[in-house]
C-alpha atoms as a PDB file:
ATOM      1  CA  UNK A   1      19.953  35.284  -5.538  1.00  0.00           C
ATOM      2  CA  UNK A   2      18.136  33.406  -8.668  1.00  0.00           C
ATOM      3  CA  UNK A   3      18.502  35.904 -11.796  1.00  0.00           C
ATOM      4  CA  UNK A   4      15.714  37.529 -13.437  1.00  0.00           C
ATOM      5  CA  UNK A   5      14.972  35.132 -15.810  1.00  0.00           C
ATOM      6  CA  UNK A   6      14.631  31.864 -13.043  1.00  0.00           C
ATOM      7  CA  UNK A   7      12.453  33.939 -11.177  1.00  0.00           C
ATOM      8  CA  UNK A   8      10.541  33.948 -13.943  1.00  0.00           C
ATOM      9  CA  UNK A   9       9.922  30.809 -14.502  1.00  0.00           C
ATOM     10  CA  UNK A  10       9.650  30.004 -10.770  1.00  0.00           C
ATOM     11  CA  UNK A  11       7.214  32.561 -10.613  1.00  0.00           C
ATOM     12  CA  UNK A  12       5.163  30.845 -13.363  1.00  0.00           C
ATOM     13  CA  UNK A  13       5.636  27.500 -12.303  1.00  0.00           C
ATOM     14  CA  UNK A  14       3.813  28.339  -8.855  1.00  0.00           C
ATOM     15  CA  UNK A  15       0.942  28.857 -10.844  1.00  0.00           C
ATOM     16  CA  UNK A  16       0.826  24.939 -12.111  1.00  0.00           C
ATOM     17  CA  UNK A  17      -1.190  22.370 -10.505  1.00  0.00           C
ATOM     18  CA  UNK A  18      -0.149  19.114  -9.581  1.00  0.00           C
ATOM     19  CA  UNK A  19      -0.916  17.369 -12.941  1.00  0.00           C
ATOM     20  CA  UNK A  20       0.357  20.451 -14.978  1.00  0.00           C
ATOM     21  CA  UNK A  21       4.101  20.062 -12.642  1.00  0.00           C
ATOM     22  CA  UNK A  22       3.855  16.558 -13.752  1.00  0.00           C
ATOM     23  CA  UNK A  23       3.533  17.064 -17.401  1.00  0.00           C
ATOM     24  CA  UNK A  24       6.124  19.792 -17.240  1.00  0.00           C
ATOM     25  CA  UNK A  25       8.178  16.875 -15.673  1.00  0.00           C
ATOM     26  CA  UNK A  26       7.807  14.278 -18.406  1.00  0.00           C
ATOM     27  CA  UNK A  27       8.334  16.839 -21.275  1.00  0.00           C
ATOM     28  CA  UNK A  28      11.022  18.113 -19.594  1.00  0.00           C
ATOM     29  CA  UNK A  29      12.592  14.557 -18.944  1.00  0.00           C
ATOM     30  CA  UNK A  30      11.966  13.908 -22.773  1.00  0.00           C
ATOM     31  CA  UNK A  31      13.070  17.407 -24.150  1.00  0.00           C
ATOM     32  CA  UNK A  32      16.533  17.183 -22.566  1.00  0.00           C
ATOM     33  CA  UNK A  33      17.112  13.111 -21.965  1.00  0.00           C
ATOM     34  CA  UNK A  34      17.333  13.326 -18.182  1.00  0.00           C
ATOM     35  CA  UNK A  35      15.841  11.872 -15.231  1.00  0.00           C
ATOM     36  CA  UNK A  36      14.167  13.813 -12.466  1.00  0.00           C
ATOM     37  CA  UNK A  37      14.820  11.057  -9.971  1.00  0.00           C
ATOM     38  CA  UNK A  38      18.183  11.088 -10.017  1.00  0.00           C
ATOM     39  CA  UNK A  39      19.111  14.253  -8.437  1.00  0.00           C
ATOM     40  CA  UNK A  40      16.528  13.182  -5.566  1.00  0.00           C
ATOM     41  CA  UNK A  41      18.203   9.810  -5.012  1.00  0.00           C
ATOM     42  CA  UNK A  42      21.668  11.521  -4.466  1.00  0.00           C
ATOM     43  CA  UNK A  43      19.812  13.718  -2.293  1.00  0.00           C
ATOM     44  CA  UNK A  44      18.240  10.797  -0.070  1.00  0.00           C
ATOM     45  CA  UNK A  45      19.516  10.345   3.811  1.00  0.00           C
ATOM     46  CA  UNK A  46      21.383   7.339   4.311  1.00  0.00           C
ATOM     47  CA  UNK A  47      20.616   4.308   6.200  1.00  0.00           C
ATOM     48  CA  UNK A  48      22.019   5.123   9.326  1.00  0.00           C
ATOM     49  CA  UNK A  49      20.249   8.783   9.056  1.00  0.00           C
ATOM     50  CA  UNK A  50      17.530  10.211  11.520  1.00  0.00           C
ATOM     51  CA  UNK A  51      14.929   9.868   8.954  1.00  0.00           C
ATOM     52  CA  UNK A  52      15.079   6.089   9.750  1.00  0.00           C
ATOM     53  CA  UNK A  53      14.185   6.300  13.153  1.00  0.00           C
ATOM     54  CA  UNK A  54      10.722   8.877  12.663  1.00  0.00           C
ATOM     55  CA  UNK A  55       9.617   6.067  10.010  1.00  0.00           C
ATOM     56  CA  UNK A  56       9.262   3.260  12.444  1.00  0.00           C
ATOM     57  CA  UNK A  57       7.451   5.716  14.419  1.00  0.00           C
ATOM     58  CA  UNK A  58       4.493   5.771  12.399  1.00  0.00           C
ATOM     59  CA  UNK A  59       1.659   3.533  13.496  1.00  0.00           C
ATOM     60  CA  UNK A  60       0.297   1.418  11.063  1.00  0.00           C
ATOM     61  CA  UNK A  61      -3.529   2.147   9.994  1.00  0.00           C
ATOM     62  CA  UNK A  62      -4.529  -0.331   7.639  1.00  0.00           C
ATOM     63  CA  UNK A  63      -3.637  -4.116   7.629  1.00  0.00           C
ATOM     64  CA  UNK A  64      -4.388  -7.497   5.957  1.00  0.00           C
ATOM     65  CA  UNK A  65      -6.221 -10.347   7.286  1.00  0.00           C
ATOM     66  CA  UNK A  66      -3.808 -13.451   6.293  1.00  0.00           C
ATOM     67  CA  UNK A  67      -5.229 -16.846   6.371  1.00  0.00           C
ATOM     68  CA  UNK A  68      -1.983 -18.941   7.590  1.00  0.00           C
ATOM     69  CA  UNK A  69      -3.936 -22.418   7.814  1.00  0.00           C
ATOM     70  CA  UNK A  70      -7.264 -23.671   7.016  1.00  0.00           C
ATOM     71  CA  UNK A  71      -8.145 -26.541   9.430  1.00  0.00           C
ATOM     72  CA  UNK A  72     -10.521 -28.914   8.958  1.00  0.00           C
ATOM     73  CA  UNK A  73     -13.625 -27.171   9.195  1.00  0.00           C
ATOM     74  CA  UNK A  74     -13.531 -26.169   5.245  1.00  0.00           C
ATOM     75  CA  UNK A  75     -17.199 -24.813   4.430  1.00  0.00           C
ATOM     76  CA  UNK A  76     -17.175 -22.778   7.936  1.00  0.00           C
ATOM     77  CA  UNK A  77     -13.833 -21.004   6.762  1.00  0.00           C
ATOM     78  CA  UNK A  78     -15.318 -20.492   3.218  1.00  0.00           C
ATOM     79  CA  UNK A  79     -18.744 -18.771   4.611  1.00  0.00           C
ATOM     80  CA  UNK A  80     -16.472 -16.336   6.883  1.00  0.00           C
ATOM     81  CA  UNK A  81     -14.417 -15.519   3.918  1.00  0.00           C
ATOM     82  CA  UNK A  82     -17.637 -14.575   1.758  1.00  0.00           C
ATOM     83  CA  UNK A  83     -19.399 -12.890   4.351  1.00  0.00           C
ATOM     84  CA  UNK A  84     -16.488 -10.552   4.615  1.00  0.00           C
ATOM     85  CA  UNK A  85     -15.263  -9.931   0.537  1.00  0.00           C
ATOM     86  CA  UNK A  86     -16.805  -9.718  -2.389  1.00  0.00           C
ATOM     87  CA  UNK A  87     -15.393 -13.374  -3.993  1.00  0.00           C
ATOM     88  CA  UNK A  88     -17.503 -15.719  -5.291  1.00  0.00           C
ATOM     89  CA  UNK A  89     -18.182 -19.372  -4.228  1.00  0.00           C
ATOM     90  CA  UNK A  90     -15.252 -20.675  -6.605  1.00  0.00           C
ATOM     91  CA  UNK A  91     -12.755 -18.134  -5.800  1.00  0.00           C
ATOM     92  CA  UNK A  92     -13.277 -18.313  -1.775  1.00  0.00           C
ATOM     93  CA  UNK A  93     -12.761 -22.333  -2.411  1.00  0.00           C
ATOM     94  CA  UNK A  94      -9.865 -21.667  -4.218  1.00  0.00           C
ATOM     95  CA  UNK A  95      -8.313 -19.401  -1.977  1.00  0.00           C
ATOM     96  CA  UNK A  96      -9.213 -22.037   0.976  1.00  0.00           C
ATOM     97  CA  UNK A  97      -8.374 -24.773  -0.916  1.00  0.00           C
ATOM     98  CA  UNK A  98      -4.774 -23.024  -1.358  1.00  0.00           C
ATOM     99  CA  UNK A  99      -4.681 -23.207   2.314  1.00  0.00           C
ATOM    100  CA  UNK A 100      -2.774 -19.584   3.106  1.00  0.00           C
ATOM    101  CA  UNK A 101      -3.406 -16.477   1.579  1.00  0.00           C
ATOM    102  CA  UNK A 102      -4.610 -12.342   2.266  1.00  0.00           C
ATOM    103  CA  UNK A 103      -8.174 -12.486   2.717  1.00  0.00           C
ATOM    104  CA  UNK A 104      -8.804  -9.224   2.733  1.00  0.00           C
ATOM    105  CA  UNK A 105      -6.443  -6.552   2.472  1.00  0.00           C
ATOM    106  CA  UNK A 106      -5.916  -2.581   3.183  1.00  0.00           C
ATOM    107  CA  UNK A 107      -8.930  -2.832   6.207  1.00  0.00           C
ATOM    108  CA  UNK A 108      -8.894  -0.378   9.557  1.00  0.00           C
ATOM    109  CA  UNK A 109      -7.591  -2.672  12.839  1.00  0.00           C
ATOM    110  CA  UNK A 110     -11.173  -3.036  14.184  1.00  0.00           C
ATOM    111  CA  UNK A 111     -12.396  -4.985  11.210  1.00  0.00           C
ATOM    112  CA  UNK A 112      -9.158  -7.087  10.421  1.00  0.00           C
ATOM    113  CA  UNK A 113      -9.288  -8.059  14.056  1.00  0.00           C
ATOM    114  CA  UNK A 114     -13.017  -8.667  13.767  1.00  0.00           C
ATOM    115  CA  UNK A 115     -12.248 -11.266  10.804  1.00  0.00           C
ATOM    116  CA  UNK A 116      -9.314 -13.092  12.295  1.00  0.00           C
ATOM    117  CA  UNK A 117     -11.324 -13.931  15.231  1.00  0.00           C
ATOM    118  CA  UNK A 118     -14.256 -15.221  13.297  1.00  0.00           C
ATOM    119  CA  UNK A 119     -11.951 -17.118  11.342  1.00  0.00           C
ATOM    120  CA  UNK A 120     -10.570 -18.463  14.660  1.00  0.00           C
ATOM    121  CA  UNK A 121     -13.682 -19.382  15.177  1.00  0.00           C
ATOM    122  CA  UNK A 122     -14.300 -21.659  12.066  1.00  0.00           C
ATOM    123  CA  UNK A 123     -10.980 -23.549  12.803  1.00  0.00           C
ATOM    124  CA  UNK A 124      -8.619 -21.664  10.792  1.00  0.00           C
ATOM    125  CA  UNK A 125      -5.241 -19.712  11.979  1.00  0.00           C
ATOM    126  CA  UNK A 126      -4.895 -16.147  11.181  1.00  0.00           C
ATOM    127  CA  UNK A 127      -2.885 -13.553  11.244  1.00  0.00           C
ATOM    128  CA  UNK A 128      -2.625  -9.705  10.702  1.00  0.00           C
ATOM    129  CA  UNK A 129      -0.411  -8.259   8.654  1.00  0.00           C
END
């Protein structure tokens, strides 16, 4: 059983929202010349754990449409790029001109898939990351 006094603070410390737990944090970290993340490391499963397993679990929801090669069809590639980001002229020539790169990053399935096939279509190879 905590004594009086740590349920105390506990009892004021549920009162603190998120940013006021993370000030508390810092001046605490500062104040006393520790670091809050090393407890929590120590505390961390180890690789062989069954946290490992529920992680691969997770279906991915966003992805990245990578553009792997350009081909030879140049302007084509450099219209789909535009027509689906906000870069300029110059910087969607650049990035084609690089030949590989993320087109366009942190997109739902439907509209990565939607890009890579349209880039297909222009002669480039994509890919989905």
């Amino acid at each position: 059983m905590a004594s009086e006094k740590i349920a105390q603070v506990l009892e004021q410390l549920s009162s603190f929202t998120l940013m006021d737990l993370s000030e508390f944090v810092s001046e605490f970290e500062k104040k006393f010349n520790v670091t809050a993340a090393a407890p929590v490391a120590v505390a961390m499963p180890g690789a062989g754990s069954a946290a490992a397993p529920a992680e691969e679990k997770v279906e991915k929801t966003t992805f990245a449409v990578h553009l792997a090669e350009v081909g030879p069809n140049k302007i084509s590639v450099i219209k789909v790029i535009r027509a689906h980001t906000s870069l300029g002229l110059k910087e969607a020539k650049a990035l084609v001109d690089a030949g590989k790169g993320d087109v366009k990053e942190g997109i739902l399935k439907d509209e990565a898939e939607k890009i890579k096939k349209e880039l297909e279509e222009a002669g480039a190879k994509a890919e989905l990351k």
